[in-house]
C-alpha atoms as a PDB file:
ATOM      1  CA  UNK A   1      33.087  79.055 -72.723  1.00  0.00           C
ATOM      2  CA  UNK A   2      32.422  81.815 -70.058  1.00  0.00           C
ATOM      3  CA  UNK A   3      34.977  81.277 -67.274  1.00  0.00           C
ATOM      4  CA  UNK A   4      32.044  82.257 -64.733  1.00  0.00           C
ATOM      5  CA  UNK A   5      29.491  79.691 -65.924  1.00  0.00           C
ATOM      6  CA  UNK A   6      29.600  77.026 -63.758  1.00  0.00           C
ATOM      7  CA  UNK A   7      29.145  73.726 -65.399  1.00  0.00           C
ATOM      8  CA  UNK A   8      26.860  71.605 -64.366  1.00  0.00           C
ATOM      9  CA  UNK A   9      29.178  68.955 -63.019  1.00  0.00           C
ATOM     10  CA  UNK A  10      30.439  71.965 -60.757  1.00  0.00           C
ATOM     11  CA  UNK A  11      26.929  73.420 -59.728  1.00  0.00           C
ATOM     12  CA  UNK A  12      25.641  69.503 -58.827  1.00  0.00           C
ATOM     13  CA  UNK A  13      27.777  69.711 -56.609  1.00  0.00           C
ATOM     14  CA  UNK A  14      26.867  72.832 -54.828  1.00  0.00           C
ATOM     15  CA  UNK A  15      23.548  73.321 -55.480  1.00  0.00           C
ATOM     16  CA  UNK A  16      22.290  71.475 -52.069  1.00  0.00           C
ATOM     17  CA  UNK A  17      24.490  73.729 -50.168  1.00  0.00           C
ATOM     18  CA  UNK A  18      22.792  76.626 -51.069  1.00  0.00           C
ATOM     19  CA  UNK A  19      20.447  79.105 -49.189  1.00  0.00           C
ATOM     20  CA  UNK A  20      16.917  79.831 -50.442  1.00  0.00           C
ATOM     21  CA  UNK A  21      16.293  76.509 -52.026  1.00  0.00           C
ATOM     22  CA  UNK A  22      12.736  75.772 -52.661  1.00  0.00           C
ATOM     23  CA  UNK A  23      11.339  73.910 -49.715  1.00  0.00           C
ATOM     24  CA  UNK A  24      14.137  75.729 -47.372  1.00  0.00           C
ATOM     25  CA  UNK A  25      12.134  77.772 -44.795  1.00  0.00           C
ATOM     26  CA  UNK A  26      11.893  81.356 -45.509  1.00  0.00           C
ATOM     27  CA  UNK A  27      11.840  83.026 -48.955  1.00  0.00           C
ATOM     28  CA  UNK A  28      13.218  81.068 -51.707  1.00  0.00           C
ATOM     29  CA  UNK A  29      15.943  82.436 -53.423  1.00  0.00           C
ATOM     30  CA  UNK A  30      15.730  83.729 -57.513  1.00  0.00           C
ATOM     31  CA  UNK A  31      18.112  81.419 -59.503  1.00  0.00           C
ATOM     32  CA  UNK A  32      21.104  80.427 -56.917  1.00  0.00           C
ATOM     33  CA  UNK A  33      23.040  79.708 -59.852  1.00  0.00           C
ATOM     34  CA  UNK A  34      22.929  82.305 -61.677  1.00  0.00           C
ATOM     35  CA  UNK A  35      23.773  84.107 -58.259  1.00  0.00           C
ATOM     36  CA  UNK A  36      27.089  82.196 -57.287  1.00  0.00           C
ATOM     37  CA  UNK A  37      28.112  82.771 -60.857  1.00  0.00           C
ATOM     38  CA  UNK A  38      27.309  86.893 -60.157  1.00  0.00           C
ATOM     39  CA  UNK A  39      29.874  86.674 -57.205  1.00  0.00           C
ATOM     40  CA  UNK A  40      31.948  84.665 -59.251  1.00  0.00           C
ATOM     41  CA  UNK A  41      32.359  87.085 -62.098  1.00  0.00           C
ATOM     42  CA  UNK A  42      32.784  89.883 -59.086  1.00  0.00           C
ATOM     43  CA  UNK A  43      35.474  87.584 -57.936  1.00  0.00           C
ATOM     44  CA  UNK A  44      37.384  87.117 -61.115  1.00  0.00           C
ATOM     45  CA  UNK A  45      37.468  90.168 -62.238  1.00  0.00           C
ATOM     46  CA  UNK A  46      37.713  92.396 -59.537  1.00  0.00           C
ATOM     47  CA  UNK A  47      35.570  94.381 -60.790  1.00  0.00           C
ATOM     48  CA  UNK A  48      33.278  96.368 -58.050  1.00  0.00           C
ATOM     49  CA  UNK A  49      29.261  95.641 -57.504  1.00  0.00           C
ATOM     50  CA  UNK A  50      28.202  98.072 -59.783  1.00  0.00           C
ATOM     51  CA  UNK A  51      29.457  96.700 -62.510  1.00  0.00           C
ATOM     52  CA  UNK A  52      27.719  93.100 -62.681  1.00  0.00           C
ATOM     53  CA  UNK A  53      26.195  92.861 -66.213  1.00  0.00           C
ATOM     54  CA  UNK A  54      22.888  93.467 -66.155  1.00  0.00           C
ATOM     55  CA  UNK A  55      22.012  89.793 -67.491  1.00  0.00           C
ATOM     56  CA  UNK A  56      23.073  88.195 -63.739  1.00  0.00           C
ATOM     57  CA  UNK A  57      20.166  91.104 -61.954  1.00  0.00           C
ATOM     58  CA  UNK A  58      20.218  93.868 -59.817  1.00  0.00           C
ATOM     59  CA  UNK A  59      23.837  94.516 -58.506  1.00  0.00           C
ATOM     60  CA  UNK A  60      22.382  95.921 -55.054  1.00  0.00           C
ATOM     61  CA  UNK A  61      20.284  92.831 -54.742  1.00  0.00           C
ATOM     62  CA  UNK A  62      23.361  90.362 -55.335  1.00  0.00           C
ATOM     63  CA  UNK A  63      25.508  92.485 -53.347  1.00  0.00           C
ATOM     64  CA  UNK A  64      22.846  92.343 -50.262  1.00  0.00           C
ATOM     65  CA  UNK A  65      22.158  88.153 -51.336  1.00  0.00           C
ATOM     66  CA  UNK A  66      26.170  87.916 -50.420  1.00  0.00           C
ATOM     67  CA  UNK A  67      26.317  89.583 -47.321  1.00  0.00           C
ATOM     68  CA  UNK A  68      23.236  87.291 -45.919  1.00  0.00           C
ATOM     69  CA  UNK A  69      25.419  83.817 -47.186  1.00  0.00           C
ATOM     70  CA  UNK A  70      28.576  85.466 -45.438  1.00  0.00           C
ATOM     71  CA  UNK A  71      27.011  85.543 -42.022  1.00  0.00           C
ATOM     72  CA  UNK A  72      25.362  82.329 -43.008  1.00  0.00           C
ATOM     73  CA  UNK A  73      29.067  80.696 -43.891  1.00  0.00           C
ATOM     74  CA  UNK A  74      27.498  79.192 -46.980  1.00  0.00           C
ATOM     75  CA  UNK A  75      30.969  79.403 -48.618  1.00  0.00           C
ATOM     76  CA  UNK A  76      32.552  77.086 -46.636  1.00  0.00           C
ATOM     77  CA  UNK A  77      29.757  74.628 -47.227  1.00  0.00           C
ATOM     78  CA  UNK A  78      30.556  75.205 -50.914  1.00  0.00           C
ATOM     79  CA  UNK A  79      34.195  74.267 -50.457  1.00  0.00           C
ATOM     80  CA  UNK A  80      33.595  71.527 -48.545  1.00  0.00           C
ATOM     81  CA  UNK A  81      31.019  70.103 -51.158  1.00  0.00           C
ATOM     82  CA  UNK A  82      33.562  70.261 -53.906  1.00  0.00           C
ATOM     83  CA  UNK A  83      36.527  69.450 -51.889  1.00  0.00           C
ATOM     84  CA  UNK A  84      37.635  65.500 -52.131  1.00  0.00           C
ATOM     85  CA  UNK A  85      39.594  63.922 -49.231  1.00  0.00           C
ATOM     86  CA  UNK A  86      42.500  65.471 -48.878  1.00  0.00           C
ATOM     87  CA  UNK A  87      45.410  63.233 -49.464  1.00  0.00           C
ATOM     88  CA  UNK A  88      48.294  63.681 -46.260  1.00  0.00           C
ATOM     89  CA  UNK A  89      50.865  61.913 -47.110  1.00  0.00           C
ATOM     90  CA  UNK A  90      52.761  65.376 -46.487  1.00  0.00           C
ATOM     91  CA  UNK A  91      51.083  69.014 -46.475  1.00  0.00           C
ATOM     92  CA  UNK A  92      52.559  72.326 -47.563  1.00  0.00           C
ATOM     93  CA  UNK A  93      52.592  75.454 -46.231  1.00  0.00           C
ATOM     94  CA  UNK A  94      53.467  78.745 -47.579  1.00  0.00           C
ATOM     95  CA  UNK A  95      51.959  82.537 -47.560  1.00  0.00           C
ATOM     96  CA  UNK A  96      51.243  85.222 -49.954  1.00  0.00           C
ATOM     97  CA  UNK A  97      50.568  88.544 -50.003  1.00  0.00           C
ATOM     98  CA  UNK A  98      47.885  90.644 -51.296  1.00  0.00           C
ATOM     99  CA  UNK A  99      47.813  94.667 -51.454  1.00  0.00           C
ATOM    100  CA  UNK A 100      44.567  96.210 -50.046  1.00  0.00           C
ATOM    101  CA  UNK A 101      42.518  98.123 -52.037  1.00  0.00           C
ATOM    102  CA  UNK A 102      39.264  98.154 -49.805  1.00  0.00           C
ATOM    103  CA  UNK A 103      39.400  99.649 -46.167  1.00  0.00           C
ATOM    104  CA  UNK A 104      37.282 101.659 -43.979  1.00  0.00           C
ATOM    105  CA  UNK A 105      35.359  98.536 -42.357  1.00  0.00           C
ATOM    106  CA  UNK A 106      33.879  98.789 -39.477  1.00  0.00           C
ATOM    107  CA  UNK A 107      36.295  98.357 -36.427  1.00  0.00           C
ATOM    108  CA  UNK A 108      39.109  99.197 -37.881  1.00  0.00           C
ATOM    109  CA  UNK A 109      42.115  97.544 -39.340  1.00  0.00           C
ATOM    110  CA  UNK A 110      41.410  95.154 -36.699  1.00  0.00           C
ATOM    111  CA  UNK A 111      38.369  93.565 -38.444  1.00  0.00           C
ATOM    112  CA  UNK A 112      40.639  93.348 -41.722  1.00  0.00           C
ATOM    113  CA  UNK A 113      43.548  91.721 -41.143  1.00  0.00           C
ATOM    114  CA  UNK A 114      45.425  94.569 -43.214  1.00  0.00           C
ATOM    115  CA  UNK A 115      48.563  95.417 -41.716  1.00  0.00           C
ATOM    116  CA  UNK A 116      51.495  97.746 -42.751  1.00  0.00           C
ATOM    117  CA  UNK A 117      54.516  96.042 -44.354  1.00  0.00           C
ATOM    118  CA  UNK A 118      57.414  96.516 -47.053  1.00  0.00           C
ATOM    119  CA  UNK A 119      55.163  96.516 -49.440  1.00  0.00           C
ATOM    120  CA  UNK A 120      52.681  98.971 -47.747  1.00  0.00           C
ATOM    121  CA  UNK A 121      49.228  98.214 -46.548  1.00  0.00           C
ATOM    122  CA  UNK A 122      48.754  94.415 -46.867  1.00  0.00           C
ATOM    123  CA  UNK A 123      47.397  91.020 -46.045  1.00  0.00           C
ATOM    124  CA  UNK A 124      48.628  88.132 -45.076  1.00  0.00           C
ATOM    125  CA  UNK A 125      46.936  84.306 -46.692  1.00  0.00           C
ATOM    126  CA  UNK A 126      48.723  82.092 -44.911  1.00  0.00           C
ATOM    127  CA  UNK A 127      47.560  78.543 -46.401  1.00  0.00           C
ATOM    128  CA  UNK A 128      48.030  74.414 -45.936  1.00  0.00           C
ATOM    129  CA  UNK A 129      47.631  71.890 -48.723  1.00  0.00           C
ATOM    130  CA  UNK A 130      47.947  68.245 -49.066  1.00  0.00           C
ATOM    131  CA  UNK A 131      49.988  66.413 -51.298  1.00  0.00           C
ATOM    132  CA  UNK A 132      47.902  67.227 -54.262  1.00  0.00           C
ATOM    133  CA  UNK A 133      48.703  70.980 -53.774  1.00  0.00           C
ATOM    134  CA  UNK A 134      44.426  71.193 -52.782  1.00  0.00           C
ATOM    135  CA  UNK A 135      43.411  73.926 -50.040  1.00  0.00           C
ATOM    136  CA  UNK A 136      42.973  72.063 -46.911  1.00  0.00           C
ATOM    137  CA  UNK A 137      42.731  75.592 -44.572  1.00  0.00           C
ATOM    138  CA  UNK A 138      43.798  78.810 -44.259  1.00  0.00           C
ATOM    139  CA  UNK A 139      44.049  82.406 -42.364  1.00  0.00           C
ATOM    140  CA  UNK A 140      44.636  85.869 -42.983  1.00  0.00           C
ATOM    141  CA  UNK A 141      47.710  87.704 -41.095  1.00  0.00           C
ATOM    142  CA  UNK A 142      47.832  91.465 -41.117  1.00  0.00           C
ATOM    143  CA  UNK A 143      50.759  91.616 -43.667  1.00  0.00           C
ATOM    144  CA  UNK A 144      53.734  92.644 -40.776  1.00  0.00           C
ATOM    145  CA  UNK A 145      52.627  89.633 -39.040  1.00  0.00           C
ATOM    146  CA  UNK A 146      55.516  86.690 -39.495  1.00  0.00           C
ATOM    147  CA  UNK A 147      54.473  83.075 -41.147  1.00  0.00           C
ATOM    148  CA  UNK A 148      55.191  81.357 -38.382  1.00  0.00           C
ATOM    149  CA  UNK A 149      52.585  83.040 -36.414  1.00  0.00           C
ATOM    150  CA  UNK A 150      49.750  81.756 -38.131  1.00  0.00           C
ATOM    151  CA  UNK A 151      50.686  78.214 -38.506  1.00  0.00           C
ATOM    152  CA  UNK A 152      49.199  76.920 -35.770  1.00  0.00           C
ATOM    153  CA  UNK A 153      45.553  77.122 -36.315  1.00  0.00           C
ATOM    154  CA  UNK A 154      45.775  75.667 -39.844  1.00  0.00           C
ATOM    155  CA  UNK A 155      47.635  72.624 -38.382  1.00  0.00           C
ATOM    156  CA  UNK A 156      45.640  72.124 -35.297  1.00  0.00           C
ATOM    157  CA  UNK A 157      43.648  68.680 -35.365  1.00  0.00           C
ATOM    158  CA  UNK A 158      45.381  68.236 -38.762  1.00  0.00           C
ATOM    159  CA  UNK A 159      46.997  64.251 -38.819  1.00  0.00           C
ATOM    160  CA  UNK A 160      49.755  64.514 -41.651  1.00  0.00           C
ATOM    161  CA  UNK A 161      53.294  62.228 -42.416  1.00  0.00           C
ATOM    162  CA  UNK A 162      55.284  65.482 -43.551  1.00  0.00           C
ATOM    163  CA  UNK A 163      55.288  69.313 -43.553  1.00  0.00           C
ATOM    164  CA  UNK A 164      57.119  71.242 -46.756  1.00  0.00           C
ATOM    165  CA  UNK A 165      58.006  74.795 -45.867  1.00  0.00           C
ATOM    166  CA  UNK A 166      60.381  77.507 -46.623  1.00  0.00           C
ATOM    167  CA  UNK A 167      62.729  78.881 -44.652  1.00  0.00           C
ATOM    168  CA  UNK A 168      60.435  81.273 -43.464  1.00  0.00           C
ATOM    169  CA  UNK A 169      58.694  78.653 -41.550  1.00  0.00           C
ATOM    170  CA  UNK A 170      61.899  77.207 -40.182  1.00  0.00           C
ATOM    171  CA  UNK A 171      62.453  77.778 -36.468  1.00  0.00           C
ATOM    172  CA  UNK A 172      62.994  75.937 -33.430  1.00  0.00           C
ATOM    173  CA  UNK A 173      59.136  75.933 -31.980  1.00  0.00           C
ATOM    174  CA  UNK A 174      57.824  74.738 -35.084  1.00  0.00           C
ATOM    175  CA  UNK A 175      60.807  72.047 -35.210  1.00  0.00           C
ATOM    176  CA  UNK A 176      60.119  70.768 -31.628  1.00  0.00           C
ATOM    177  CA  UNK A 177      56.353  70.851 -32.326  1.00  0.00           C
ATOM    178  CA  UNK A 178      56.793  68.831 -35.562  1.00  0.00           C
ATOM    179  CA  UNK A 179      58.816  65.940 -33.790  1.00  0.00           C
ATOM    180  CA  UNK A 180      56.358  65.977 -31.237  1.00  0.00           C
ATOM    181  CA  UNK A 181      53.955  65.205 -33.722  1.00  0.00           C
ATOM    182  CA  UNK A 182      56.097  62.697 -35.500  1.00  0.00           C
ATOM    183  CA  UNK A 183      55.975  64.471 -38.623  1.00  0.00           C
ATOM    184  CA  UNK A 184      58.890  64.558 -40.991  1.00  0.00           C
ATOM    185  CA  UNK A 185      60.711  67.787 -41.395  1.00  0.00           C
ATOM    186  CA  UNK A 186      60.612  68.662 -44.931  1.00  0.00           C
ATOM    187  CA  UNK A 187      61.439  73.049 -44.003  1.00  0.00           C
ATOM    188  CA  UNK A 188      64.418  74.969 -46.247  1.00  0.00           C
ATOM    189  CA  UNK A 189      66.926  76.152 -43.321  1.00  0.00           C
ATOM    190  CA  UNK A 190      67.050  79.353 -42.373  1.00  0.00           C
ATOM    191  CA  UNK A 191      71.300  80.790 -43.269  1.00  0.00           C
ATOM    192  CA  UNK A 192      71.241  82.056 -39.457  1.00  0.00           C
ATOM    193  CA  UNK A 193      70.732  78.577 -37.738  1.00  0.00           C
ATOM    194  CA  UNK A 194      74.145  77.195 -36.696  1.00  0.00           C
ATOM    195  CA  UNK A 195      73.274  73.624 -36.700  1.00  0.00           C
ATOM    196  CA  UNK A 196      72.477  72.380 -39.994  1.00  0.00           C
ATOM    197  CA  UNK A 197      69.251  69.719 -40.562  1.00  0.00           C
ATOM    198  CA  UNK A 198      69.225  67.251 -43.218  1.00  0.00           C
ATOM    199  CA  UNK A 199      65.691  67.634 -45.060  1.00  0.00           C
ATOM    200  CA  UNK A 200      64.570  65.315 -47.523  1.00  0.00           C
ATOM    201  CA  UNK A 201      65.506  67.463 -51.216  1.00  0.00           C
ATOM    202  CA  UNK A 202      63.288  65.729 -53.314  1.00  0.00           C
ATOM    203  CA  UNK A 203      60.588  65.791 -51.244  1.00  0.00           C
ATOM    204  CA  UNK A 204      61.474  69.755 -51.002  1.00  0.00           C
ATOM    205  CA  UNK A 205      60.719  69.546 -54.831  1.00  0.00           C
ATOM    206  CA  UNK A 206      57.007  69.034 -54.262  1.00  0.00           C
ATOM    207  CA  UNK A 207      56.290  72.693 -52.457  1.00  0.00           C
ATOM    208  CA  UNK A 208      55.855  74.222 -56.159  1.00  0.00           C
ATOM    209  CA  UNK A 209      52.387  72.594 -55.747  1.00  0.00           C
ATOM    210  CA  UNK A 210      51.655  75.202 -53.188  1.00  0.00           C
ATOM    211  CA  UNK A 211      53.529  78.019 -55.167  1.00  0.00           C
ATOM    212  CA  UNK A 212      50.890  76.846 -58.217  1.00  0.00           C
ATOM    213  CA  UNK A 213      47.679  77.006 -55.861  1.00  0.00           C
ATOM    214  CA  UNK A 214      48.289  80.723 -55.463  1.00  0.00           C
ATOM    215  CA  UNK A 215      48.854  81.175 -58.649  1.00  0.00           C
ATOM    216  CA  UNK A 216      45.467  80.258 -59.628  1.00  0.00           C
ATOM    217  CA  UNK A 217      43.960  82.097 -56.602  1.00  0.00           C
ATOM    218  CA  UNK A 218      45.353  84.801 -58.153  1.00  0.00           C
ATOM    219  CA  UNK A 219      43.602  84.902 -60.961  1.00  0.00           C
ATOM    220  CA  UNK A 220      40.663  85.581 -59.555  1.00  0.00           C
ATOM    221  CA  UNK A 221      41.567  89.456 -58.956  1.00  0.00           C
ATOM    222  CA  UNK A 222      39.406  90.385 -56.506  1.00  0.00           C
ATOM    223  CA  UNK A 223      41.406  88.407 -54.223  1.00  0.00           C
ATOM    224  CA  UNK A 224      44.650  89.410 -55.295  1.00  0.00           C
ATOM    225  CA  UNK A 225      43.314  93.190 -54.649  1.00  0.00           C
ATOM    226  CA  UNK A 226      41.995  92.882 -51.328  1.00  0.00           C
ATOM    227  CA  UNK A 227      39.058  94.606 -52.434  1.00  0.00           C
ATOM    228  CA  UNK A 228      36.830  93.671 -49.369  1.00  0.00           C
ATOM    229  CA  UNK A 229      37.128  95.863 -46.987  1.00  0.00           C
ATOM    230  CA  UNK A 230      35.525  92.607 -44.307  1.00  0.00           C
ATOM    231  CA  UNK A 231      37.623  89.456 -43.447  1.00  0.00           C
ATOM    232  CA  UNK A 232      34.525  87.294 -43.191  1.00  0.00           C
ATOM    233  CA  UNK A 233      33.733  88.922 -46.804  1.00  0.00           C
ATOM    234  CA  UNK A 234      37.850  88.557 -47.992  1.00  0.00           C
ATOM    235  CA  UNK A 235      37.749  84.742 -46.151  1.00  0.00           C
ATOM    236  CA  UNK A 236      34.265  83.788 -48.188  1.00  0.00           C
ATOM    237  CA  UNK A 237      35.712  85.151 -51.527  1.00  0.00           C
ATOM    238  CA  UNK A 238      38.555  83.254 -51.140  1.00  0.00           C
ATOM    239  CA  UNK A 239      36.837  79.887 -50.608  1.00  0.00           C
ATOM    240  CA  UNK A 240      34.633  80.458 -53.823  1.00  0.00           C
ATOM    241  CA  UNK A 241      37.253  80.341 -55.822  1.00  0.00           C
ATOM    242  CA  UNK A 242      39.039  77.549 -54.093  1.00  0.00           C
ATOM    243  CA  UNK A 243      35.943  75.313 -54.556  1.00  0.00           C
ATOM    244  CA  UNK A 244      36.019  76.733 -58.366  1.00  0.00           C
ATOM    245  CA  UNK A 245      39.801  75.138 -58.698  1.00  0.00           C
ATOM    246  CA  UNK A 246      39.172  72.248 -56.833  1.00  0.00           C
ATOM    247  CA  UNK A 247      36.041  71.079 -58.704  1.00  0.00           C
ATOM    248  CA  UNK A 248      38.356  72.234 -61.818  1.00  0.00           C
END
């Protein structure tokens, strides 16, 4: 089966979520499916506009269609649609990064979240799951940016028991913060901090859920390019394919 075809367990899902319906006001869109399977073929394969196969239409078309349901945040209402309850019992957080292969946005690196690192120019997906290893939220960091930076946002309003981290995301603001919350502190320690904290080790075992969520992201290559030179365009990409894996 085509891995871009959605089924039709994962398009009843979406389909009322979609802009252009018929009865929506304004023009009604030509075939949303076969559209969100376009961007999801762009998606997967990295591949640029151009190169759609002819049997999903006119590349310039889709490519205009996307930019309209960026600004319109349909993708969010996509992941939400396919997204269960997320089960808390403990999240996980963790980042990855991706090397940039589209710039030259308008604003600058500022409006891409692409920033200069070991690795050269990259970004930053810093991401929280529940228990299930599911995308709950996430944010891009310009690539120099440190993890512990962007934690807050994803957190913020977030009601959860535990928090698995690495050590990247172990220091003493995000410690104090935690037992504020009443959260258990499930974070690898850090080899410079002088007072050791016990940390629950099988519960540590549980972060590979995390580890596995971006490794399916990463299939989808467009993603693990950068390609979009946008963050709203990068951001919507990346929940497409989350709401692919989670209706999975």
């Amino acid at each position: 089966m085509d891995r871009d075809v959605l089924t039709d367990a994962q398009w009843a899902q979406m389909e009322a979520h979609c802009l252009g319906k018929p009865g929506d006001p304004g023009r009604s869109g030509e075939n949303n499916r076969r559209f969100v399977e376009a961007v999801l073929w762009v998606v997967r394969t990295g591949s640029p506009w151009r190169d759609i196969p002819e049997r999903f239409g006119k590349w310039d078309s889709i490519n205009s269609r996307f930019g309209d349901w960026v600004r319109a945040d349909v993708s969010t209402r996509l992941f939400e649609a396919v997204s269960d309850e997320p089960d808390m019992e403990y999240a996980m957080v963790d980042a990855m990064k991706v090397h940039r292969h589209g710039q030259g946005a308008k604003g600058g690196l500022q409006g891409q979240a692409i920033g200069r690192s070991k690795g050269g120019m990259t970004t930053k997906v810093l991401a929280l799951t529940d228990a299930l290893g599911n995308l709950v939220r996430f944010v891009l960091l310009p690539g120099q940016r440190h993890d512990t930076v962007g934690l807050p946002p994803p957190i913020d309003g977030v009601s959860f028991e535990a928090l698995i981290a690495d050590k990247a995301f172990d220091s003493n603001a995000i410690v104090a913060g935690l037992h504020q919350r009443g959260a258990k502190i499930v974070i690898s320690q850090h080899p410079c901090r002088t007072k050791p904290r016990d940390i629950d080790g099988e519960m540590y075992k549980w972060r590979h859920l995390i580890e596995n969520f971006f490794c399916k992201l990463k299939e989808f290559k467009r993603i693990a390019m950068r390609a979009d030179k946008a963050d709203r365009s990068f951001a919507a990409m990346i929940r497409l394919a989350a709401a692919v894996i989670a209706s999975r």
